[in-house]
N, C-alpha and C. Protein backbone atom coordinates (compact mmCIF):
# COMPACT_ATOMS: atom_id res chain seq x y z
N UNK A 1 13.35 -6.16 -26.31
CA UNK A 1 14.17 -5.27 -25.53
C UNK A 1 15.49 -5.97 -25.23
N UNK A 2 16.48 -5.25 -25.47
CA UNK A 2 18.02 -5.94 -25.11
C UNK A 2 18.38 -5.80 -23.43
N UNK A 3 19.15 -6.02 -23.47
CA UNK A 3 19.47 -6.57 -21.56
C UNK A 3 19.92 -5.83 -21.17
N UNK A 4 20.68 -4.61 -21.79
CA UNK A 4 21.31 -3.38 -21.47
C UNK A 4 20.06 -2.88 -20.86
N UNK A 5 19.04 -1.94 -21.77
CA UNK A 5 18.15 -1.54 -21.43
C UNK A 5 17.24 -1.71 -20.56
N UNK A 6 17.02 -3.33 -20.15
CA UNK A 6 16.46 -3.60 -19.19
C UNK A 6 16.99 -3.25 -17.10
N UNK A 7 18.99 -3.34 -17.52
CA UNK A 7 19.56 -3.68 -16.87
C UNK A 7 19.44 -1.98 -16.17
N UNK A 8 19.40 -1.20 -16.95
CA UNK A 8 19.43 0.52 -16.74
C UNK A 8 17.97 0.78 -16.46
N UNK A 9 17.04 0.21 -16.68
CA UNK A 9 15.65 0.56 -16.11
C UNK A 9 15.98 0.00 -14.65
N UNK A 10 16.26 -1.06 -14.51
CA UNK A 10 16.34 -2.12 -12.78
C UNK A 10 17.23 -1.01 -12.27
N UNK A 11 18.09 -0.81 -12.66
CA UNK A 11 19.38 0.40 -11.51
C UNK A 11 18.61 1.61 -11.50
N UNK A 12 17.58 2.24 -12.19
CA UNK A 12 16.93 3.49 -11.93
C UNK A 12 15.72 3.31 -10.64
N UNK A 13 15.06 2.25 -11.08
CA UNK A 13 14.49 1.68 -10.04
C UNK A 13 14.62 1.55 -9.13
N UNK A 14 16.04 1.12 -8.66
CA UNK A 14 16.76 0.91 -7.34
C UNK A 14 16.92 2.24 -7.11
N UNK A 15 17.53 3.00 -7.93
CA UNK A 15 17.95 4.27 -7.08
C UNK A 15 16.96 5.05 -6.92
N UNK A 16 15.56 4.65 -7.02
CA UNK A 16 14.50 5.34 -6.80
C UNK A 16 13.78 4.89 -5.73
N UNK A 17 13.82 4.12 -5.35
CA UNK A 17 13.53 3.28 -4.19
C UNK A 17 14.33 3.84 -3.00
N UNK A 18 15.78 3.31 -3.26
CA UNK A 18 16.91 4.02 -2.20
C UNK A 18 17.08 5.03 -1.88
N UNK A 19 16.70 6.60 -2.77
CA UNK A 19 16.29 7.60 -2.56
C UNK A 19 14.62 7.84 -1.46
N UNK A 20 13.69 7.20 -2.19
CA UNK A 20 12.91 7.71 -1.21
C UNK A 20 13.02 7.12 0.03
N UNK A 21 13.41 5.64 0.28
CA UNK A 21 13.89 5.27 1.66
C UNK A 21 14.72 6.81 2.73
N UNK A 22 15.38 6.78 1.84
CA UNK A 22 16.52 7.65 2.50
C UNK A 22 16.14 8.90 2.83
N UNK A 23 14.90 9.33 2.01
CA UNK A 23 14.15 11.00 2.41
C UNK A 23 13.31 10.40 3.40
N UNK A 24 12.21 9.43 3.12
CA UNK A 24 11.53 8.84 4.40
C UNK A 24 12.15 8.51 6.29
N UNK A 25 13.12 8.14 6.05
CA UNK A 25 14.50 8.07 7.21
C UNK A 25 14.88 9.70 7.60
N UNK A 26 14.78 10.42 6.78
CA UNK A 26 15.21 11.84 7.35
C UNK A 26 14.28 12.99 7.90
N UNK A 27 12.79 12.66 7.21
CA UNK A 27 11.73 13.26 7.75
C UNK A 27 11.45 12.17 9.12
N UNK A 28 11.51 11.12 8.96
CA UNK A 28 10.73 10.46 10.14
C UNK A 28 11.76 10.70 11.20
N UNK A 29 13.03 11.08 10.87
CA UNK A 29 13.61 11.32 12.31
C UNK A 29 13.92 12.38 13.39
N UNK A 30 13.35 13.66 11.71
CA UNK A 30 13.13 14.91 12.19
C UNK A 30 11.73 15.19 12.56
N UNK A 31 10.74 14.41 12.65
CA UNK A 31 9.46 14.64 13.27
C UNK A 31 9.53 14.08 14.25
N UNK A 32 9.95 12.38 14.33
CA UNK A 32 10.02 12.09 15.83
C UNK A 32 11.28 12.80 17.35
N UNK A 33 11.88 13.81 16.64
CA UNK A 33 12.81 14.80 17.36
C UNK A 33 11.53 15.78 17.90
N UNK A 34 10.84 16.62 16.53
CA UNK A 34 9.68 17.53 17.18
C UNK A 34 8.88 17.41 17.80
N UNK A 35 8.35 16.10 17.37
CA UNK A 35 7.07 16.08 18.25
C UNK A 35 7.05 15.05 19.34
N UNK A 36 5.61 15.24 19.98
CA UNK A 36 6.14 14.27 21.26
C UNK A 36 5.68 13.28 20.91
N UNK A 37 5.52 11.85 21.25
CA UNK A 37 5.28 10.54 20.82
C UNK A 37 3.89 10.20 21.40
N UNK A 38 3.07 10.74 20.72
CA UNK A 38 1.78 10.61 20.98
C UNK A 38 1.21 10.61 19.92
N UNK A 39 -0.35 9.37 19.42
CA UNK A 39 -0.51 9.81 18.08
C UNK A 39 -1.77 10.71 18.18
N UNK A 40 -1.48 11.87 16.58
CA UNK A 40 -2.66 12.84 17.00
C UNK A 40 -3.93 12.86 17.03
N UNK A 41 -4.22 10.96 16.62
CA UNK A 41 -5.76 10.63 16.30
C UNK A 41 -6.23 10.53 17.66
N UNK A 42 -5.57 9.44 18.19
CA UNK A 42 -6.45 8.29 19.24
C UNK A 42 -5.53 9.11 20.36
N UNK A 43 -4.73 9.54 20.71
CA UNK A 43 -3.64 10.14 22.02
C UNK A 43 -2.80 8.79 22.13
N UNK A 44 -2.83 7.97 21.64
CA UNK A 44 -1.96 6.51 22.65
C UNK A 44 -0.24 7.09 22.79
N UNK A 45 0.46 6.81 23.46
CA UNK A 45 1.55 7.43 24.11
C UNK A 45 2.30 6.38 23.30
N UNK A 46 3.75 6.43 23.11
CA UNK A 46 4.54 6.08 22.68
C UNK A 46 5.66 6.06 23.25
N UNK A 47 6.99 4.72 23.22
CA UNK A 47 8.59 5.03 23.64
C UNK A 47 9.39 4.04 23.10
N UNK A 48 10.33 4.01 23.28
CA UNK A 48 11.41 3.59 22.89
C UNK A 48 10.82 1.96 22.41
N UNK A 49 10.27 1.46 23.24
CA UNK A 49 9.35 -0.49 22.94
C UNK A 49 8.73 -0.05 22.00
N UNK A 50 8.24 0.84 21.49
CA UNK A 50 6.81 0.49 20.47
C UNK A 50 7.05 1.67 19.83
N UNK A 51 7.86 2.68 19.35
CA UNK A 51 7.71 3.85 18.89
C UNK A 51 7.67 3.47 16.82
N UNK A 52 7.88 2.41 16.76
CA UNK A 52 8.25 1.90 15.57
C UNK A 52 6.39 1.78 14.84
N UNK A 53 5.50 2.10 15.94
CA UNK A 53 4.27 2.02 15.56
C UNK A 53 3.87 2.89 15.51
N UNK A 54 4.39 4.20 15.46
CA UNK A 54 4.41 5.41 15.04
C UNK A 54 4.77 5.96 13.72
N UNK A 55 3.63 6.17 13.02
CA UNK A 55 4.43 6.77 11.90
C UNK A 55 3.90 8.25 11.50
N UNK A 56 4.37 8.73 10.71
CA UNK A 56 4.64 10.15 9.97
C UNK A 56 3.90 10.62 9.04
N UNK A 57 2.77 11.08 9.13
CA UNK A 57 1.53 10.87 8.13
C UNK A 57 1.88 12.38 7.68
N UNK A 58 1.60 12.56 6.29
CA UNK A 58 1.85 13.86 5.44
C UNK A 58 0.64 14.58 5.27
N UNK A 59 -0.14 15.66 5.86
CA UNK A 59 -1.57 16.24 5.77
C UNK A 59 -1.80 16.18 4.35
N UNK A 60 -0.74 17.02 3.71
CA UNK A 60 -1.28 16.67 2.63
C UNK A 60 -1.31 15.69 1.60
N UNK A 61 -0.89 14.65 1.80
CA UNK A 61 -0.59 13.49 1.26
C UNK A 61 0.35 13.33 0.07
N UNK A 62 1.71 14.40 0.17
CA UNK A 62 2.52 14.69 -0.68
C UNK A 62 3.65 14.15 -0.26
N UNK A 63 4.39 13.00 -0.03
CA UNK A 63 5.51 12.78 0.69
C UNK A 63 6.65 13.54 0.34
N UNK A 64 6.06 14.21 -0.75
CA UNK A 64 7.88 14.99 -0.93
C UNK A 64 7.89 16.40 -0.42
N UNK A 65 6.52 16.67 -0.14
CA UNK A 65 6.40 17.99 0.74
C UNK A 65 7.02 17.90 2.38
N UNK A 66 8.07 17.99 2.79
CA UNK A 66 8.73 17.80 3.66
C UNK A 66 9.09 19.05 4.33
N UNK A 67 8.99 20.64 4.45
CA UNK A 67 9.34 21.65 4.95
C UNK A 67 9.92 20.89 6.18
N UNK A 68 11.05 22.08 6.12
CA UNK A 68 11.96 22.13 7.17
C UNK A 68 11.13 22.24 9.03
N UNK A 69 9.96 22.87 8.52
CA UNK A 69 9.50 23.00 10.17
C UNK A 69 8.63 22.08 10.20
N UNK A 70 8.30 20.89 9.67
CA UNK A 70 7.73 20.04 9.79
C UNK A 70 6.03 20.28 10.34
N UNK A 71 5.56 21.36 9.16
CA UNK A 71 4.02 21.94 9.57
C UNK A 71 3.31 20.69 8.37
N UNK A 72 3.64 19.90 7.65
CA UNK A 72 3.11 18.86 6.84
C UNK A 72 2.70 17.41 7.28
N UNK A 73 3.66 17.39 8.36
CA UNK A 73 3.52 16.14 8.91
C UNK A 73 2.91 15.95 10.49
N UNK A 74 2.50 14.63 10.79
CA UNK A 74 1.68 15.11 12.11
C UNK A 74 2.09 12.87 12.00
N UNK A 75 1.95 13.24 13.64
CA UNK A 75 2.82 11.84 14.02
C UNK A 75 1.15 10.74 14.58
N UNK A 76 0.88 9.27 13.83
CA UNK A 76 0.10 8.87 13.83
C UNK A 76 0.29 7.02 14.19
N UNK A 77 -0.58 6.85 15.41
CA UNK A 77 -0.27 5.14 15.36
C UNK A 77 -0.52 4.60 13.83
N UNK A 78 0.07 3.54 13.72
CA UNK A 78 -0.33 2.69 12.60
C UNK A 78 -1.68 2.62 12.57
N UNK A 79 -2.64 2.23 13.44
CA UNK A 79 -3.68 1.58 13.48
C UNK A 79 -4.37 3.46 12.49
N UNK A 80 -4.22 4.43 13.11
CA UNK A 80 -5.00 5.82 13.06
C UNK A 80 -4.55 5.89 11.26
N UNK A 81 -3.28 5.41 11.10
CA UNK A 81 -2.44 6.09 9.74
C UNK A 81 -3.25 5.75 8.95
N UNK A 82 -3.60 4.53 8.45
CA UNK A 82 -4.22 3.68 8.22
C UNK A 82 -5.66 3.73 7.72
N UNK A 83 -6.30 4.10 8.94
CA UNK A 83 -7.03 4.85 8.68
C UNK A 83 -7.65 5.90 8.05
N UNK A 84 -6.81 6.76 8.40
CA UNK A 84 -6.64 7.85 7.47
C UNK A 84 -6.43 7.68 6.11
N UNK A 85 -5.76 7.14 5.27
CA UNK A 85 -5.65 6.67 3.76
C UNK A 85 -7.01 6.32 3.55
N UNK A 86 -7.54 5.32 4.18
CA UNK A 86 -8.81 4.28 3.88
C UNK A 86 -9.81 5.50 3.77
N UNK A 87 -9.97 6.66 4.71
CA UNK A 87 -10.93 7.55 4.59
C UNK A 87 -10.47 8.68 2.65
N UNK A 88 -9.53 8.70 2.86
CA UNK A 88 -8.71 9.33 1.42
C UNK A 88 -9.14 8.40 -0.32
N UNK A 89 -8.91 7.29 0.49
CA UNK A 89 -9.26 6.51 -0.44
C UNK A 89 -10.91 6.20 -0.85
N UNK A 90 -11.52 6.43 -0.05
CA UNK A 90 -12.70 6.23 -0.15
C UNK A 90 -13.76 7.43 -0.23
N UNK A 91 -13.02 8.84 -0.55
CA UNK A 91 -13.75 9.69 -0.66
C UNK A 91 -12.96 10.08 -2.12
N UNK A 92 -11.81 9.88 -2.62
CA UNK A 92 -11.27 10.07 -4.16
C UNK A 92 -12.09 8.94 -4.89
N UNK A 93 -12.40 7.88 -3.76
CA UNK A 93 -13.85 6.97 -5.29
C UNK A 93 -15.16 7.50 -5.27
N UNK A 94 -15.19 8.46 -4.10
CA UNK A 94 -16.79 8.74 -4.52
C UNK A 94 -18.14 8.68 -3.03
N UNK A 95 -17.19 7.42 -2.62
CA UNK A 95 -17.79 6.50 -1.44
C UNK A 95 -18.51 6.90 -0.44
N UNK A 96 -17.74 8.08 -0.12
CA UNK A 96 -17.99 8.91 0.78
C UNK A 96 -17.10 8.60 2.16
N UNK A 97 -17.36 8.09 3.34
CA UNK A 97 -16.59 7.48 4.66
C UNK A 97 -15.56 8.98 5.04
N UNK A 98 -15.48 9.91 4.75
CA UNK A 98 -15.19 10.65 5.68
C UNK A 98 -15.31 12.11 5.82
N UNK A 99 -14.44 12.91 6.72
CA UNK A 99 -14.65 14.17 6.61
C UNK A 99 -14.00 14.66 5.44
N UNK A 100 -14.39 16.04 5.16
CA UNK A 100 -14.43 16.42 4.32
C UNK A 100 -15.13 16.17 2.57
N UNK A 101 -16.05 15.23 2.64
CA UNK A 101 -16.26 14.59 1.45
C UNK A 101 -16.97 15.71 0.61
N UNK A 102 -17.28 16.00 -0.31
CA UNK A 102 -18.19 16.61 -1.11
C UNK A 102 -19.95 16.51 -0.49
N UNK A 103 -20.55 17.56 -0.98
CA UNK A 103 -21.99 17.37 -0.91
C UNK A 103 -22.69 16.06 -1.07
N UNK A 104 -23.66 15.68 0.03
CA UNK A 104 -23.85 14.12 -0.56
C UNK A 104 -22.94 12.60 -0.30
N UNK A 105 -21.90 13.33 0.27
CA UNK A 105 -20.41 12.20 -0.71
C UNK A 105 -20.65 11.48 1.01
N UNK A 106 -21.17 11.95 2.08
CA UNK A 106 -20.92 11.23 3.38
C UNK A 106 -21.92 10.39 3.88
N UNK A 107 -21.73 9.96 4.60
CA UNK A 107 -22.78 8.99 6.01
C UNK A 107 -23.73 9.76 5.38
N UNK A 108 -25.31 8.76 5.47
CA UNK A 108 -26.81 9.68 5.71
C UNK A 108 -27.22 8.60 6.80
N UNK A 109 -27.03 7.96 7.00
CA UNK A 109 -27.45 7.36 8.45
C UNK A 109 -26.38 7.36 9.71
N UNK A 110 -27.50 8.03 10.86
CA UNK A 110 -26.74 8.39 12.04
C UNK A 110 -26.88 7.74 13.42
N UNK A 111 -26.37 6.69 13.41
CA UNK A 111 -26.50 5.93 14.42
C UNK A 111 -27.25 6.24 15.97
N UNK A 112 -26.40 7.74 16.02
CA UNK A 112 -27.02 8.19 17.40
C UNK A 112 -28.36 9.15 17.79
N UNK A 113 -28.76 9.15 16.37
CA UNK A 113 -29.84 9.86 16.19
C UNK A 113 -30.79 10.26 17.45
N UNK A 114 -31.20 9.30 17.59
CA UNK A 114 -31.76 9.03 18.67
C UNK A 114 -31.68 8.80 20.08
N UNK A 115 -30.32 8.98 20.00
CA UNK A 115 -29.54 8.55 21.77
C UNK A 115 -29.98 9.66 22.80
N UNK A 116 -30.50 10.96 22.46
CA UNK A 116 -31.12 11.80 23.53
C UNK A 116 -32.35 11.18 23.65
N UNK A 117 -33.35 10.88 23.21
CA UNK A 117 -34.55 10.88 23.42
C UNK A 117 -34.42 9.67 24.37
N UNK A 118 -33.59 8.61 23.88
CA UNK A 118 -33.39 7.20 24.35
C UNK A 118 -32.82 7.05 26.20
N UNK A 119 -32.18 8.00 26.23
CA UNK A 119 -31.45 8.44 27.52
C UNK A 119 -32.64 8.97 28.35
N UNK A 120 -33.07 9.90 27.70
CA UNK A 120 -34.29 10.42 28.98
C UNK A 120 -35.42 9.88 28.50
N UNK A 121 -35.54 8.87 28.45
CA UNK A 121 -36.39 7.59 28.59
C UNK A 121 -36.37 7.02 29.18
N UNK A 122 -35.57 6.57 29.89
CA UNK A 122 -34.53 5.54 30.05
C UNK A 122 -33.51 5.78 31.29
N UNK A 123 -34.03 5.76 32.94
CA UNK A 123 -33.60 6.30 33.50
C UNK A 123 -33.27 7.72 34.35
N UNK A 124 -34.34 8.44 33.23
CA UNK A 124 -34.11 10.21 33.58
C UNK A 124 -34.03 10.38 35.29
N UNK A 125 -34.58 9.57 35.80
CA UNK A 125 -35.13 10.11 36.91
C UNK A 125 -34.41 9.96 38.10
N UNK A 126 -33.20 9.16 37.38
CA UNK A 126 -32.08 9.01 38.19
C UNK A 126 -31.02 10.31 38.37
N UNK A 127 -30.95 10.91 37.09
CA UNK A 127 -30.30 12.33 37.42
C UNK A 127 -30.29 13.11 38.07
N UNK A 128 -31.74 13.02 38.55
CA UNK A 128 -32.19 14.27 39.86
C UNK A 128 -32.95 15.09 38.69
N UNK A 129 -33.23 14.63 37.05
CA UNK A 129 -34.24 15.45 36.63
C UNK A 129 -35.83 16.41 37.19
């Protein structure tokens, strides 16, 4: 490959990069205008100190789906965003780990299975049962 060619792949690159920066910067500033600074997983509140731990999660996981009324995006701590992918990611392998998975595709063990029986076992008589 000659150096020209290489040199015009690196500048497309860049301007592909610099472009989506620059759409990412314009949705994230028109969602954090709409909505209030709260994320929609966990509720944790947000301001001006920490709002930078807020980010802009796309429902449907299309970043270029951006509508003007901002019905695509929904405002999420890092820690929740995060999350959310890991559950995406782990139900496009198969894995299962979250909602929505296919038949089969989720949890079969339920931790709390048993937490009623365990409770009024366990105290009932303190309720005024």
């Amino acid at each position: 490959m000659n150096s020209s060619g290489g040199g015009r792949l690196d500048q497309v690159v860049a301007n592909s990069h610099r472009e989506r920066e620059d759409r990412e910067k314009g949705y994230r500033a028109k969602a954090l205008k709409m909505y209030p600074w709260v994320c929609g997983r966990c509720g944790r509140t947000f301001d001006h100190k920490n709002v930078r731990e807020l980010t802009v999660h796309h429902r449907d996981h299309n970043h270029d789906n951006n509508p003007p009324d901002g019905s695509n995006w929904e405002l999420l701590c890092v820690y929740c965003h995060d999350n959310e992918h890991q559950r995406l990611t782990e139900a496009m392998s198969g894995h299962g780990g979250g909602q929505g998975d296919g038949p089969g595709q989720g949890a079969t063990h339920n931790p709390f299975a048993a937490l009623g029986d365990l409770l009024k076992g366990q105290g009932g008589g303190n309720r005024g049962d």
